[in-house]
Protein backbone atom coordinates (compact mmCIF):
# COMPACT_ATOMS: atom_id res chain seq x y z
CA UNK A 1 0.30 17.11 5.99
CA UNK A 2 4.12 18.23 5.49
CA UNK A 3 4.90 19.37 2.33
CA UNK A 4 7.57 19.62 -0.16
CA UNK A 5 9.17 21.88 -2.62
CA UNK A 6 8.04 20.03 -5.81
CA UNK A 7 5.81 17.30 -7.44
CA UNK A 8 6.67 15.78 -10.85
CA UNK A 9 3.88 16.25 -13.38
CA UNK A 10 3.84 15.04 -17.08
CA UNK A 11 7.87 15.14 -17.54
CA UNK A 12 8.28 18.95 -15.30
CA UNK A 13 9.24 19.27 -11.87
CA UNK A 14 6.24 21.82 -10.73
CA UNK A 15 6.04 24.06 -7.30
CA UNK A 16 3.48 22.11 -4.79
CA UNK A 17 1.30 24.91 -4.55
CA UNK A 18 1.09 24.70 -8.26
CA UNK A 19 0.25 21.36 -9.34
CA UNK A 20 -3.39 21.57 -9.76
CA UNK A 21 -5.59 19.79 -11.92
CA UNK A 22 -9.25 20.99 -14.01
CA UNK A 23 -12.63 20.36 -11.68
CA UNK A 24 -13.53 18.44 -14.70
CA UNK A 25 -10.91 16.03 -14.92
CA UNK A 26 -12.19 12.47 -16.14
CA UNK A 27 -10.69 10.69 -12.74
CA UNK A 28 -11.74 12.97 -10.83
CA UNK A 29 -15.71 12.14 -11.48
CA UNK A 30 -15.20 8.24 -12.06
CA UNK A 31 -12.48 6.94 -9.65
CA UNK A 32 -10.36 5.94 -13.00
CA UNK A 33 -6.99 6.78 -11.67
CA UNK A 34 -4.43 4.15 -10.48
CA UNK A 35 -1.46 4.88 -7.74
CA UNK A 36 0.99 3.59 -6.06
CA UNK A 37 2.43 4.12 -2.52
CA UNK A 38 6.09 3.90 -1.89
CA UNK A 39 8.70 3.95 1.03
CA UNK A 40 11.83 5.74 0.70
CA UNK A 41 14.02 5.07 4.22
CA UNK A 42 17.11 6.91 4.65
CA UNK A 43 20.43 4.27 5.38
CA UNK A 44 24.19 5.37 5.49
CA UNK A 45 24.48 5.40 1.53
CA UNK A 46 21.58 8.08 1.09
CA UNK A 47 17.79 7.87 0.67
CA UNK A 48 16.76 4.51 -0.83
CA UNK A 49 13.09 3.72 -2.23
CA UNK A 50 11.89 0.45 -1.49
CA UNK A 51 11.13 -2.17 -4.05
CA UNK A 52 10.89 0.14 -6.66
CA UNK A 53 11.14 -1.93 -9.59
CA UNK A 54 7.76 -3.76 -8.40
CA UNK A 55 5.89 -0.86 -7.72
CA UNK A 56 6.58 0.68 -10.82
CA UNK A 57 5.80 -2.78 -12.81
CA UNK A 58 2.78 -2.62 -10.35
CA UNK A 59 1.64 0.95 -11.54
CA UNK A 60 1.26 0.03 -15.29
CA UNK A 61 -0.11 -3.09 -14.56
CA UNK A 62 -2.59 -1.09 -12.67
CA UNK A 63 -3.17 1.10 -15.68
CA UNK A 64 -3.48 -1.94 -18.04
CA UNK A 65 -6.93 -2.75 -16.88
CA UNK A 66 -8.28 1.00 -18.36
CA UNK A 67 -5.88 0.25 -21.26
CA UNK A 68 -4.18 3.37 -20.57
CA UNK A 69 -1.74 4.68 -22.79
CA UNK A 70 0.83 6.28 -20.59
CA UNK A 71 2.61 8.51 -22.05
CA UNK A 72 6.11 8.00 -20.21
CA UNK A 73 7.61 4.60 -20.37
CA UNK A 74 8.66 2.45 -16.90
CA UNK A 75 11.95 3.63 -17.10
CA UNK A 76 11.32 7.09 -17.11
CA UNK A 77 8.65 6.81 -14.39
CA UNK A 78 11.42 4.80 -12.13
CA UNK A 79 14.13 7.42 -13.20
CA UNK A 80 11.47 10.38 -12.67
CA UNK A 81 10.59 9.03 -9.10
CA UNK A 82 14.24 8.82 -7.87
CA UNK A 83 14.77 12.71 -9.38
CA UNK A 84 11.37 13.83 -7.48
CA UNK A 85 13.00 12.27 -4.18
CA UNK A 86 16.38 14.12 -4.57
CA UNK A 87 15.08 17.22 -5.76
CA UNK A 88 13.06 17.15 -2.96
CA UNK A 89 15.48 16.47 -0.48
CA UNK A 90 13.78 13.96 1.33
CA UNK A 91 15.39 11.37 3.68
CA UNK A 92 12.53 9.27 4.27
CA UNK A 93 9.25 9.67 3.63
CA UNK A 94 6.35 8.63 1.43
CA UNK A 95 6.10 8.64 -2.57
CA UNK A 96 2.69 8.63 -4.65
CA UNK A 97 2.82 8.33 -8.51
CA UNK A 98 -0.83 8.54 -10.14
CA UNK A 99 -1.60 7.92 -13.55
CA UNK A 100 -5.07 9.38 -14.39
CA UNK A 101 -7.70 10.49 -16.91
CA UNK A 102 -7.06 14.27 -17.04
CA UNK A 103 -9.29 17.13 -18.76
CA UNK A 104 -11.00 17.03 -22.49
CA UNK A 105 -13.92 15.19 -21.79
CA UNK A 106 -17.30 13.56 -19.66
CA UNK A 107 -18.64 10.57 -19.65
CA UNK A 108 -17.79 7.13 -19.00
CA UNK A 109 -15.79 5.88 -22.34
CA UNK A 110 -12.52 6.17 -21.83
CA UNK A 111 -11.94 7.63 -25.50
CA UNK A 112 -10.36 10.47 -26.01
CA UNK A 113 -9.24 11.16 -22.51
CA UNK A 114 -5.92 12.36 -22.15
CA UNK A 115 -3.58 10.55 -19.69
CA UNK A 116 -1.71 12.50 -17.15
CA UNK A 117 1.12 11.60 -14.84
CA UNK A 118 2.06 12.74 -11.34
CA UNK A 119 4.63 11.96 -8.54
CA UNK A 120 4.72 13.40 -5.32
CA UNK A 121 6.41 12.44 -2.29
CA UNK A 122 6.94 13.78 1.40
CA UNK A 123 7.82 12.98 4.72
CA UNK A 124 5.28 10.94 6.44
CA UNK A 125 5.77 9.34 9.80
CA UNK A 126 3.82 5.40 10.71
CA UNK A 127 0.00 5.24 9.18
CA UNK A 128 -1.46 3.79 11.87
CA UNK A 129 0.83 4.38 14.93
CA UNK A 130 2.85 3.09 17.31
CA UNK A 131 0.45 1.79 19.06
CA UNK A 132 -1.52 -1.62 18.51
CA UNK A 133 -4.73 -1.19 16.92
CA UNK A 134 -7.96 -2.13 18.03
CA UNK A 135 -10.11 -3.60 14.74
CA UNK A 136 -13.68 -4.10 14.00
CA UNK A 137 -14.54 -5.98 11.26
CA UNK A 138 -16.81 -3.96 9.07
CA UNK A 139 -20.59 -4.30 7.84
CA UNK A 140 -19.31 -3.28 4.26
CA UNK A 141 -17.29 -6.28 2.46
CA UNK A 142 -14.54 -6.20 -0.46
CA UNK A 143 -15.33 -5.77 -3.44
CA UNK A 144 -16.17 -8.79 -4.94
CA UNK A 145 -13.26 -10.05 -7.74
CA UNK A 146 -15.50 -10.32 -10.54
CA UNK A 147 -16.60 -6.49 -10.61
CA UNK A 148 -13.38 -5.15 -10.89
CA UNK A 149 -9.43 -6.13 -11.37
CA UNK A 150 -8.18 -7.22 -7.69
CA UNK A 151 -4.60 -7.05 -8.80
CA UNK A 152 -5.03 -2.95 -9.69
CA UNK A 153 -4.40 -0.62 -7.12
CA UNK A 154 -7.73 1.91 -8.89
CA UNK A 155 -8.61 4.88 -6.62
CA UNK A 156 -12.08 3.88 -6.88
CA UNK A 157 -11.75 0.98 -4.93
CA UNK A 158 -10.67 2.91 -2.19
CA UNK A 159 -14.37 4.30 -1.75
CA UNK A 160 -15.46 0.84 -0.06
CA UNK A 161 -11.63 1.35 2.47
CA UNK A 162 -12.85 4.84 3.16
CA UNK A 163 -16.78 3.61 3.85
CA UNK A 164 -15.14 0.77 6.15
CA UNK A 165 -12.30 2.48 8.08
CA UNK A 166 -14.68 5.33 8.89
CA UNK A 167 -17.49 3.28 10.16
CA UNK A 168 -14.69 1.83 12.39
CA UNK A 169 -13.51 4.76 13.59
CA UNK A 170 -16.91 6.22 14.37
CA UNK A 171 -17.55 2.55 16.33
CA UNK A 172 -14.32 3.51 18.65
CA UNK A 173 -11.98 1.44 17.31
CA UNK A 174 -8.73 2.00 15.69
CA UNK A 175 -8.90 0.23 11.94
CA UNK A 176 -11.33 -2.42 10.25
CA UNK A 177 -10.97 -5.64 8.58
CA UNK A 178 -13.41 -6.36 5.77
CA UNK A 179 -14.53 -9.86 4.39
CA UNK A 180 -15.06 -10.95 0.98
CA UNK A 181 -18.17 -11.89 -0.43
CA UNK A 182 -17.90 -15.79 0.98
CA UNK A 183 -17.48 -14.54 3.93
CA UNK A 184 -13.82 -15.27 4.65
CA UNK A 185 -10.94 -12.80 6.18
CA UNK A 186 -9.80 -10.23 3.31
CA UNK A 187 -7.87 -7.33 4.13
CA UNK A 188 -8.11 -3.95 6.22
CA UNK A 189 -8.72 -1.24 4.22
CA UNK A 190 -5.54 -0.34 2.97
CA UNK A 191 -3.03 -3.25 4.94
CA UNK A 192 -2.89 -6.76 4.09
CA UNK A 193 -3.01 -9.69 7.01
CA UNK A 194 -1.06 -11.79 8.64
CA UNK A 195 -1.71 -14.16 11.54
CA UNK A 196 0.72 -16.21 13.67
CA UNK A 197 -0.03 -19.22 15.15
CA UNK A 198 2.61 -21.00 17.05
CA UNK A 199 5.70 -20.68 14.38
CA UNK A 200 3.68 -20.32 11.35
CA UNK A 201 2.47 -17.55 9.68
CA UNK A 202 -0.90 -17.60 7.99
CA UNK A 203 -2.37 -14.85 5.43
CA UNK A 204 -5.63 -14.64 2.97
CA UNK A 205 -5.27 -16.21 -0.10
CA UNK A 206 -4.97 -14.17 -3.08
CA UNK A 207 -7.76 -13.34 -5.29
CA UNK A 208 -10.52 -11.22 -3.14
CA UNK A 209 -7.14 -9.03 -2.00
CA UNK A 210 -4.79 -6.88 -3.33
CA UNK A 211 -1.55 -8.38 -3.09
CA UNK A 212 0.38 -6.42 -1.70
CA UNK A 213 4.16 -6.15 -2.30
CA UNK A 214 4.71 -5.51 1.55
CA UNK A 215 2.98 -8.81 2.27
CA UNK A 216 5.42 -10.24 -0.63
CA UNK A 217 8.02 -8.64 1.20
CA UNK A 218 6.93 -10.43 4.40
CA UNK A 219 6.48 -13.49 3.10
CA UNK A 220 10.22 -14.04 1.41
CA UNK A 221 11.69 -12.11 4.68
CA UNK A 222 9.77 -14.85 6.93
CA UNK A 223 10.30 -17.50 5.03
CA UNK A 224 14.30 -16.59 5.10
CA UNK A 225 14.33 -16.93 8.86
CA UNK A 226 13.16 -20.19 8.48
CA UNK A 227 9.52 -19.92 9.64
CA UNK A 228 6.63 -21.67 6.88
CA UNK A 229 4.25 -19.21 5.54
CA UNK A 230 0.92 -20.48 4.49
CA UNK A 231 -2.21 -18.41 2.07
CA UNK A 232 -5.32 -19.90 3.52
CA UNK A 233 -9.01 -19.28 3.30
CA UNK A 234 -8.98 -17.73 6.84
CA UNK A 235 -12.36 -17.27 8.88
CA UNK A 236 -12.82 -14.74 11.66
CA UNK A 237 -12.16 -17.73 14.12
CA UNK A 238 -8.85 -18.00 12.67
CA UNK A 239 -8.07 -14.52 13.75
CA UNK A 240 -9.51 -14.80 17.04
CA UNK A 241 -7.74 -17.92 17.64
CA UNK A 242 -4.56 -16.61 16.51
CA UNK A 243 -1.54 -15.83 19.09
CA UNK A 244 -0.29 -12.36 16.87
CA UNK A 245 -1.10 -10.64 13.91
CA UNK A 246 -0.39 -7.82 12.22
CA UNK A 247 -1.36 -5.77 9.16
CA UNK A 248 1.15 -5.13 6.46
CA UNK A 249 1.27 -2.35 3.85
CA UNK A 250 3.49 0.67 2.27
CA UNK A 251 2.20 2.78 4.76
CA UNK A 252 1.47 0.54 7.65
CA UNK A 253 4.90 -1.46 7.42
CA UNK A 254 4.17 -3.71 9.92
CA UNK A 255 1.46 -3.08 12.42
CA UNK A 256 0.24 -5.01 15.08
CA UNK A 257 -3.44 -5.48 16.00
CA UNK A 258 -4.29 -5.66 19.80
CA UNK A 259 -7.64 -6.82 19.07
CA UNK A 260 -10.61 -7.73 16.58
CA UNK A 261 -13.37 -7.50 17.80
CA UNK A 262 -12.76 -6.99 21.34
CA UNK A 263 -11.16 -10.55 21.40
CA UNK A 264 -7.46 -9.80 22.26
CA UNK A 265 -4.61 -11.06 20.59
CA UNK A 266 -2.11 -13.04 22.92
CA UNK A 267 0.32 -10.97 22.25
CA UNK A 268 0.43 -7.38 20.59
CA UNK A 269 3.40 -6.78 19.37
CA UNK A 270 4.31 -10.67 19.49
CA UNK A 271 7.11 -11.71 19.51
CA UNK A 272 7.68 -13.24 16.43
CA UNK A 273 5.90 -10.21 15.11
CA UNK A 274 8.80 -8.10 16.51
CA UNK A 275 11.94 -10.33 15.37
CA UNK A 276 10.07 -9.73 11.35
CA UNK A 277 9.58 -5.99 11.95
CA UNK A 278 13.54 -5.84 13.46
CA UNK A 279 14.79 -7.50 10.44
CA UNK A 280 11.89 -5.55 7.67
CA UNK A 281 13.39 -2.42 9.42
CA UNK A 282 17.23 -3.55 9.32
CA UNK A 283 16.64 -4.37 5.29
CA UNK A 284 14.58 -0.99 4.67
CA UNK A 285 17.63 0.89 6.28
CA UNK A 286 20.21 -1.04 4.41
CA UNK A 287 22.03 -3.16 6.59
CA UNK A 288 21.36 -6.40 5.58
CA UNK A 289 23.06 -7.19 2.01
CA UNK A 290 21.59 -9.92 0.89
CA UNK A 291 18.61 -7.73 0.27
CA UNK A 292 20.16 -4.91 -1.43
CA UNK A 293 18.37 -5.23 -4.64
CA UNK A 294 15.26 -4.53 -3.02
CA UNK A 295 16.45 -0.41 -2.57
CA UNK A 296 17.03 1.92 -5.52
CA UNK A 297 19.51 4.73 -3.88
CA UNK A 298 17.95 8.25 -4.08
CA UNK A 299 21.54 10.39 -4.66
């Protein structure tokens, strides 16, 4: 991966190669970290970070369900994030604040763990591609909503992603989409859905997803161009059936799926898909006003 000069940790800018945590760090053993992944796009007035108000009110809603006591408030996370990006220099990239259980104990209570804060960012390039994926979707399901808090973005959840995108990958394909536990259409492993059929846009009810703030993004940006946006319990059938659809995410933007299980899409990109990724990408670079409050300026 490309690297930068520095990554913000606990209120100090610190050299990359120096920002290292203890073996024995409490997150580090039990998954109880939270994160968040943001854009930052470069546009004529500078670098601006995408939605970062959300994310941010994301992150420490993330960190409510360990009742976390972080140590910085969201202001100074929001403000730290933006300094990280221009000390850094970067023009677009990728940012990752984590908020985790740091060295001073073992164990599984939370008590008396310390709290520890970290923001990185770096240039990073499209998650999944350029080209449309192929998807399987996976033996392993989402985790179901009553054994953990759906609406956190906890590392540990990312061990089912991980179990489900490699299985995928080893299978030949490109990406996989898992099912919740009554066997309707979730999410891929780190991407929300979207389907298109005819004019209308269709996506997974919230619930057994994350929801993520790209899909939010989609959903408002959609609806402004005057197509209807439905949340549905969606079945496999519903994908298969579909003429487009796409997965949506910090990373992924706005990706477009050639196939799920060997059943191809109609079209891949669609072209509905391609007149919401034109306009996602003119608001992300800043040249559509009415969406200026959606980019903090990096400068």
């Amino acid at each position: 991966m490309e690297t930068t000069e520095f990554i913000w940790m606990d209120g100090q800018l610190v050299p990359w190669n120096d920002a290292k945590i203890h073996v024995l760090s409490h997150s580090l053993h039990y998954g109880s970290a939270v994160f968040e992944g943001i854009r930052v796009y470069e546009t004529e007035k500078g670098p601006a970070i995408f939605r970062l108000k959300e994310h941010v009110e994301r992150l420490f809603h993330s960190a409510s369900a360990f009742n976390m006591k972080v140590p910085f408030s969201q202001d100074e996370i929001s403000k730290a994030i933006v300094e990280t990006v221009k000390v850094n220099k970067i023009k677009s990239g990728y940012i990752r604040p984590l908020i985790y259980f740091g060295y001073g104990k073992m164990g599984l209570s939370l008590v008396g763990a310390p709290v520890n804060v970290s923001i990185s960012c770096w240039p990073w390039g499209a998650y999944l591609g350029d080209k449309p994926s192929r998807v399987k979707t996976s033996s392993f399901i989402r985790i179901h909503p009553k054994s953990s808090v759906m609406t956190a973005k906890i590392t540990g959840h990312y061990e089912n992603s991980i179990l489900a995108g490699e299985e995928a990958r080893a299978l030949g394909y490109d990406e996989a989409l898992l099912l919740d536990h009554l066997g309707n259409v979730a999410e891929g492993p780190g991407e929300n859905l979207f389907i298109i059929k005819g004019e209308i846009l269709f996506t997974p009810i919230a619930g057994n997803i994350l929801p993520g703030i790209t899909r939010d993004s989609i959903m408002k940006i959609s609806q402004d161009l005057g197509y209807k946006v439905r949340e549905i319990p969606m079945s496999l059938r519903n994908v298969y059936e579909a003429d487009e659809a796409f997965f949506t995410g910090t990373a992924a933007e706005i990706h477009s799926l050639a196939s799920l299980d060997d059943k191809k899409m109609k079209a891949a990109p669609g072209p509905l898909t391609k007149k919401i990724r034109d306009k996602f990408k003119e608001i992300v670079e800043g040249k559509d006003e009415r969406y200026s409050s959606w980019l903090t300026l990096a400068v």
